[in-house]
Protein backbone atom coordinates (compact mmCIF):
# COMPACT_ATOMS: atom_id res chain seq x y z
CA UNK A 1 -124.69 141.15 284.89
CA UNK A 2 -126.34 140.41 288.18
CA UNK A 3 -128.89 142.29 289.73
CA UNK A 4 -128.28 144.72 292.78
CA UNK A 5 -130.40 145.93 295.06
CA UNK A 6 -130.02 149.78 296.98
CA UNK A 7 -131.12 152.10 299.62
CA UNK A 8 -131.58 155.82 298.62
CA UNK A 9 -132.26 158.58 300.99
CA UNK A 10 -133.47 160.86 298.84
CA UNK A 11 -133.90 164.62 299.46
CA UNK A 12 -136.53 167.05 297.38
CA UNK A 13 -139.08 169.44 297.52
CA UNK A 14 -143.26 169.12 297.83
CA UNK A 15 -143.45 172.54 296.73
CA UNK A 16 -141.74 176.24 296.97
CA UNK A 17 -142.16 176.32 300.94
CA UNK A 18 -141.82 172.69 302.27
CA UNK A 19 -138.56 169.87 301.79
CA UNK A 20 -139.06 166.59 302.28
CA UNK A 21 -137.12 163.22 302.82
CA UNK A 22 -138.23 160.10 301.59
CA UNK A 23 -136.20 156.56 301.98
CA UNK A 24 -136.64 155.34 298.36
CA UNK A 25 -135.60 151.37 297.66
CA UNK A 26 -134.46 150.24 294.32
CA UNK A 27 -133.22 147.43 291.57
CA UNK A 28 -130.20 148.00 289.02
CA UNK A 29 -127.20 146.03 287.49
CA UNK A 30 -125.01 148.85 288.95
CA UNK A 31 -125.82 151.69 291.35
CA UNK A 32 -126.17 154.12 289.17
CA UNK A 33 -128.97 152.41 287.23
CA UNK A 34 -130.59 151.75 290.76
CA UNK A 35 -130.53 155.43 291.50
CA UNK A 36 -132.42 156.33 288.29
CA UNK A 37 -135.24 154.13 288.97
CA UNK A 38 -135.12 155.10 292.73
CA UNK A 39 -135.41 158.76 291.40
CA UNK A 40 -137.75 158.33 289.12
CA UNK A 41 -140.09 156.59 291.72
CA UNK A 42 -139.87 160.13 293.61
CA UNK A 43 -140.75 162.23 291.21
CA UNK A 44 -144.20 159.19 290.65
CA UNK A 45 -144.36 160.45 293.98
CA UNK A 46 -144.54 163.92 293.67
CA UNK A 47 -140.95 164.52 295.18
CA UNK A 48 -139.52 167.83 293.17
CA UNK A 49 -135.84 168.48 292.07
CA UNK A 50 -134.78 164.92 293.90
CA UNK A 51 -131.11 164.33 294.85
CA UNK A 52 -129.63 161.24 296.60
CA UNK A 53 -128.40 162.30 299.71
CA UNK A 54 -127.11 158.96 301.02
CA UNK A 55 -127.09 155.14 299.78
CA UNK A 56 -126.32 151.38 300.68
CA UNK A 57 -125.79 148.16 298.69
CA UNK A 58 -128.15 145.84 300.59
CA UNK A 59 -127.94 142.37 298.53
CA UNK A 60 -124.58 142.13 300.33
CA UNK A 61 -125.61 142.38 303.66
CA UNK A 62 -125.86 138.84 305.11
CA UNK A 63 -128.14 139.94 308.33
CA UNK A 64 -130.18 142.38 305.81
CA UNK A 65 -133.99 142.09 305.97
CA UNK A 66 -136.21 144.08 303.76
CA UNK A 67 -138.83 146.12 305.37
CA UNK A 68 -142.49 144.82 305.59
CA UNK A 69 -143.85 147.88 304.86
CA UNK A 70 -142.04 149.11 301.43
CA UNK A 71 -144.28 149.88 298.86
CA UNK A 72 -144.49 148.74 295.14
CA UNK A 73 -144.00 152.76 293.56
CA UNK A 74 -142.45 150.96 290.31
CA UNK A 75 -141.58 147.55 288.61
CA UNK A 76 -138.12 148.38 290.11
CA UNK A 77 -138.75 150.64 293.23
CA UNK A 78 -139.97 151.03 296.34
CA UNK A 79 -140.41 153.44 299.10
CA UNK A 80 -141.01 153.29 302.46
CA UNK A 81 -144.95 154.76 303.25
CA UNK A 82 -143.65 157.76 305.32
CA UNK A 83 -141.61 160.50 304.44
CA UNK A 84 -140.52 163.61 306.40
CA UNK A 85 -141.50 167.40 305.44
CA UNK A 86 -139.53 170.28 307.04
CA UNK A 87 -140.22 174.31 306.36
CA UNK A 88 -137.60 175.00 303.73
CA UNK A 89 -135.45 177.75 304.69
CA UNK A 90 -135.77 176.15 308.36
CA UNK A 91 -132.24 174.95 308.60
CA UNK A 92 -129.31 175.09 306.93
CA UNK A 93 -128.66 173.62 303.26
CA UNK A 94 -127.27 170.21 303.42
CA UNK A 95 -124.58 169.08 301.24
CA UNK A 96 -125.50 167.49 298.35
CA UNK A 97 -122.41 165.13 296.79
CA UNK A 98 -122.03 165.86 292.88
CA UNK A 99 -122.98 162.58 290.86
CA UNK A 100 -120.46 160.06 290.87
CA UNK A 101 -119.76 159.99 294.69
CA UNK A 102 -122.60 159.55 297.40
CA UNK A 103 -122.71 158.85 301.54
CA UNK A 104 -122.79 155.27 302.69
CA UNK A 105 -125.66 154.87 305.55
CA UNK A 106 -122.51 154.02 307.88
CA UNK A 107 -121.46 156.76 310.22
CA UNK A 108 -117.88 157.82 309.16
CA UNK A 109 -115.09 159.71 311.24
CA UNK A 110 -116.50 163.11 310.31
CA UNK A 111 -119.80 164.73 310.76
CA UNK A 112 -121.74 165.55 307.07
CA UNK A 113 -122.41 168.36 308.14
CA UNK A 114 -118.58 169.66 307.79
CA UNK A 115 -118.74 168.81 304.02
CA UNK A 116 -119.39 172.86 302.22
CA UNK A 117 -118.71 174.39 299.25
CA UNK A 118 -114.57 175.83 299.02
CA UNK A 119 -111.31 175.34 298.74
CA UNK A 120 -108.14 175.38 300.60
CA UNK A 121 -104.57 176.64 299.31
CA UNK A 122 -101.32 175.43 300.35
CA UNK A 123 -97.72 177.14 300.43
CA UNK A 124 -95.05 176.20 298.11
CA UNK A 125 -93.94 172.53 299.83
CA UNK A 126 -90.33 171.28 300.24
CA UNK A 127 -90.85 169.96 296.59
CA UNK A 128 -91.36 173.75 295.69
CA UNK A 129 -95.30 173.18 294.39
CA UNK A 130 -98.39 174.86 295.50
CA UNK A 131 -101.86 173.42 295.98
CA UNK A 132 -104.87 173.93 295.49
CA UNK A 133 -108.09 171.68 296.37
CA UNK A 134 -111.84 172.60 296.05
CA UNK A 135 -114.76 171.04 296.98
CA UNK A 136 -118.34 171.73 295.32
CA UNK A 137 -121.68 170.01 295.47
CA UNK A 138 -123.75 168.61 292.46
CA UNK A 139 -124.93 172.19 291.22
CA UNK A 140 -121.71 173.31 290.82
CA UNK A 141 -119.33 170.84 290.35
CA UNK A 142 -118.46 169.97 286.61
CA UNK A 143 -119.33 173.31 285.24
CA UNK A 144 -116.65 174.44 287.85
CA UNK A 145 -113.80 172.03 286.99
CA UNK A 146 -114.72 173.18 283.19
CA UNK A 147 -113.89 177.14 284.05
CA UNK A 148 -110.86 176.22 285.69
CA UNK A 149 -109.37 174.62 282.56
CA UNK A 150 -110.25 177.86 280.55
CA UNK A 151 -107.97 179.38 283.67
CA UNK A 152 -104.77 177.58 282.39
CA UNK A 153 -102.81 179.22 279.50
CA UNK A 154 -101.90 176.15 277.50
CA UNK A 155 -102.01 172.23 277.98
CA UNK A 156 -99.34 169.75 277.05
CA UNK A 157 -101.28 166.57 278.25
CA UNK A 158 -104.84 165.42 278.45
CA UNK A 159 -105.33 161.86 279.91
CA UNK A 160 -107.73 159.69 282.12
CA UNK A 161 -107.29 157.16 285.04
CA UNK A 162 -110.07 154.45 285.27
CA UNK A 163 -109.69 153.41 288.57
CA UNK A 164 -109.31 149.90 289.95
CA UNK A 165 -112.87 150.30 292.01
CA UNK A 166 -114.73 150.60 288.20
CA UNK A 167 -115.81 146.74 287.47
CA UNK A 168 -113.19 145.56 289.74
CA UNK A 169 -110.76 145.75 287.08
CA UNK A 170 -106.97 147.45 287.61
CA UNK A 171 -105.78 150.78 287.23
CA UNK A 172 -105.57 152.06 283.56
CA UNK A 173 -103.90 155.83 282.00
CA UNK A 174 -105.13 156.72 279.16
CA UNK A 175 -104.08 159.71 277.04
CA UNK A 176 -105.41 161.30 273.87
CA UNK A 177 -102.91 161.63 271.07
CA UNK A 178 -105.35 164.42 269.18
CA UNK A 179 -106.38 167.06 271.78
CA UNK A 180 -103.76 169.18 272.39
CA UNK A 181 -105.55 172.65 273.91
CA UNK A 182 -107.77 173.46 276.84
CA UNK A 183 -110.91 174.04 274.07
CA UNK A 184 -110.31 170.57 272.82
CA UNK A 185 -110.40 169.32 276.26
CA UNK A 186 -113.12 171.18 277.12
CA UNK A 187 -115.10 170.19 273.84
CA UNK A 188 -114.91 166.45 274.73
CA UNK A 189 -115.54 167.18 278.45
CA UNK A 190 -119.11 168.57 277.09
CA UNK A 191 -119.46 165.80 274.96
CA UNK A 192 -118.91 163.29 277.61
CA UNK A 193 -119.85 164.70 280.75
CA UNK A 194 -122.27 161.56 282.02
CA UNK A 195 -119.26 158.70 280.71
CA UNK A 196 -116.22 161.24 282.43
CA UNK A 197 -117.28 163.59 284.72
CA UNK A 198 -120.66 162.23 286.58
CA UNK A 199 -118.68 158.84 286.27
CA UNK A 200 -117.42 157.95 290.24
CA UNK A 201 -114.59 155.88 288.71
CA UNK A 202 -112.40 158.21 286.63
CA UNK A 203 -109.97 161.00 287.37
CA UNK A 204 -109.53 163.65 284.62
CA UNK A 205 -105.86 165.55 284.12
CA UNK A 206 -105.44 168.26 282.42
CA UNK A 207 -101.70 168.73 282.49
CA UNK A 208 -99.64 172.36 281.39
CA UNK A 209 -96.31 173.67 281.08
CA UNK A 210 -94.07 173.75 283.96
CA UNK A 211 -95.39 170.55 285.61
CA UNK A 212 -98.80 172.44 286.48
CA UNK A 213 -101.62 170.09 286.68
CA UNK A 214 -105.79 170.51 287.01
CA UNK A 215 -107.25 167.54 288.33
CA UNK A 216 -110.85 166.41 288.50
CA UNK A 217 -110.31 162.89 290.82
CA UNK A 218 -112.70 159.70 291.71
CA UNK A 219 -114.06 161.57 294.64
CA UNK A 220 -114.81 164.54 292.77
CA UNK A 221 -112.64 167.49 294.33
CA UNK A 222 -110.68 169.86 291.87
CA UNK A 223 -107.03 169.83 292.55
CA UNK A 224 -104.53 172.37 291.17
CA UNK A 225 -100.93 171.72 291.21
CA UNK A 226 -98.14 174.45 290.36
CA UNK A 227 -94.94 175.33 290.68
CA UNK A 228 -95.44 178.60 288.95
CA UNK A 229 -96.54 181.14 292.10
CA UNK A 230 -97.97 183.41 289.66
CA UNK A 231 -100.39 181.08 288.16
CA UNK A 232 -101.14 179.62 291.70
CA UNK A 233 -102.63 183.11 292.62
CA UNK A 234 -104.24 183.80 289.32
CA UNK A 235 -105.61 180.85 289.80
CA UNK A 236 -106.74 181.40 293.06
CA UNK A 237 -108.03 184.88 292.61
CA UNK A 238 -110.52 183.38 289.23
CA UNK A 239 -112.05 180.43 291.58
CA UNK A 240 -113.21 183.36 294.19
CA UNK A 241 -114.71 184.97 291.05
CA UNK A 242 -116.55 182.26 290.66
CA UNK A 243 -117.93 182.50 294.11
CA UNK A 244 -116.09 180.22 296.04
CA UNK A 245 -114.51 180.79 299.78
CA UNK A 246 -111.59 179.35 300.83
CA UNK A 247 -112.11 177.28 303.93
CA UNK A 248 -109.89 176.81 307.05
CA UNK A 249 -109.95 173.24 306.42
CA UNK A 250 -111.35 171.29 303.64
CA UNK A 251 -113.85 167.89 304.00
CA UNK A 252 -114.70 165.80 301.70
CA UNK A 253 -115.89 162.11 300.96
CA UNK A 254 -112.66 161.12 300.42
CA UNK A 255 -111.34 160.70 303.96
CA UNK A 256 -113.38 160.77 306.87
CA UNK A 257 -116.58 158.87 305.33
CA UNK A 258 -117.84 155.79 304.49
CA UNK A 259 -119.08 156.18 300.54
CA UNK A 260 -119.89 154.62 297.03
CA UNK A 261 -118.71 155.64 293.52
CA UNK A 262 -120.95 155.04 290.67
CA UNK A 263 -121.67 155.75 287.03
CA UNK A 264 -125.03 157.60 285.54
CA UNK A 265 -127.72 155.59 284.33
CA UNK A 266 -127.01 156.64 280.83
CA UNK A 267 -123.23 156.54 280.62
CA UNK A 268 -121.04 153.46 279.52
CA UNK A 269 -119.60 150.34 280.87
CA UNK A 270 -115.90 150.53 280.78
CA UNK A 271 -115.81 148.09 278.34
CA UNK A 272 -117.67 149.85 275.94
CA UNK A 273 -116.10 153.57 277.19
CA UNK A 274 -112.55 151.83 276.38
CA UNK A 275 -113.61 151.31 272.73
CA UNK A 276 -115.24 154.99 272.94
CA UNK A 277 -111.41 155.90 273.97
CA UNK A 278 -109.88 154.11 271.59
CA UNK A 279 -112.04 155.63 268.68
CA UNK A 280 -111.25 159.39 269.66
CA UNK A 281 -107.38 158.61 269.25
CA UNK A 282 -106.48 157.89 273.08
CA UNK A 283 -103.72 155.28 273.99
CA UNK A 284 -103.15 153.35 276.79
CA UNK A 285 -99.80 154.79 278.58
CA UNK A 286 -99.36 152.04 280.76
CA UNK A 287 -98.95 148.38 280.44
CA UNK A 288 -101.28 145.39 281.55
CA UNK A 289 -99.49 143.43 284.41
CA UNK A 290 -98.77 139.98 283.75
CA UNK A 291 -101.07 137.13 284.32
């Protein structure tokens, strides 16, 4: 697999009272694997609790030239010399994108800073099904799409969708013929969180009675889709308990930005997470096109 080379913006602490930004320069067969070694060449630096706040392939940039002042932190990363401090608690929190999604360098439609924490909820539609959509950042994200399938009373179908973007490969559904509650599904969530839900290139369904279905998509925002009111607001009233607002209007890196998806460090190649599929009982519900 050929080697890639990234751009990290990458957003920490230097201690209890001061942030700091640092522009962090890395090496990896995928992006993922370029973020690890990008974050581990902040903490070398000192950085505390790092997160990647934005990122940009640059070995595909024709007119791309390397700065002349990065320097060597790792055998795989570099940083620019300066970084920028601020007094924590100086300005509001920026959004940080859950792993799996980040900001491309490019400005988008949108300003980043519209991008919070919430949801919105939408009347019953001509199709007579409400919806639901929540956004959270990388704190709260999987542990939050977890809760909500303990919210549902029941599931009929649990399946996955690696998407087309994942090793530029096509669209694939995958269900599992052997989980058939919300604790199974949640016990091979936990198992799997860095191959399924820190993965950038899968949507997760969990799908119940009465054509209700929780969704954890590609871009990482929770959608709920019912045509049961009285699960809708249930529903709605459990995700406030969890501390969530509802929004007048929703952003997220899904429309409106430029961004990448990626896969953790750790987690598999779809190659290998196919065969991981196909081991826990999980068949293929649609069929390869023709060649």
């Amino acid at each position: 697999m050929s080697n890639q080379f990234w751009y990290f913006l990458i957003e920490g602490k230097v201690d209890e009272n001061s942030g700091v930004f640092g522009s962090f320069f890395a090496h990896g067969t995928h992006c993922g694997e370029a973020l690890h070694f990008a974050i581990e060449a902040s903490r070398v630096q000192n950085i505390l609790d790092p997160q990647v706040v934005e990122a940009e392939r640059l070995d595909t940039l024709s007119e791309y030239v390397s700065p002349v002042d990065l320097v060597k932190i790792t055998d795989k990363a570099f940083m620019k010399p300066n970084v920028n401090t601020f007094p924590l608690g100086s300005e509001e929190k920026q959004f940080v994108p859950p792993k799996g999604i980040v900001k491309s360098t490019n400005d988008g439609e949108y300003d980043y800073s519209l991008i919070e924490d919430g949801f919105v909820a939408y009347g019953k539609n001509e199709e007579g099904v409400f919806e639901f959509e929540l956004v959270a950042g990388v704190e709260r994200l999987t542990t939050t799409f977890l809760q909500a399938i303990q919210i549902l009373t029941r599931m009929e179908l649990f399946y996955l969708c690696l998407k087309e973007h994942w090793e530029d490969s096509e669209e694939e559904l995958w269900a599992s013929s052997t989980i058939s509650d919300t604790n199974g599904a949640l016990t091979f969530l936990s198992k799997h969180r860095e191959n399924i839900l820190e993965n950038g290139h899968i949507s997760c369904v969990v799908q119940e009675a009465y054509g209700s279905t929780l969704t954890l998509d590609d871009h990482k925002k929770i959608q709920f889709r019912t045509s049961n009111e009285n699960l809708f607001n249930e529903f709605g009233k459990k995700i406030m308990d969890l501390g969530f607002r509802q929004l007048r209007e929703l952003y997220n890196l899904e429309f409106g930005y430029y961004h990448w998806h990626y896969r953790p460090f750790n987690s598999l190649a779809r190659p290998d997470f196919i065969n991981l599929l196909k081991a826990e009982h999980f068949d293929r519900l649609d069929q390869p096109s023709e060649q």
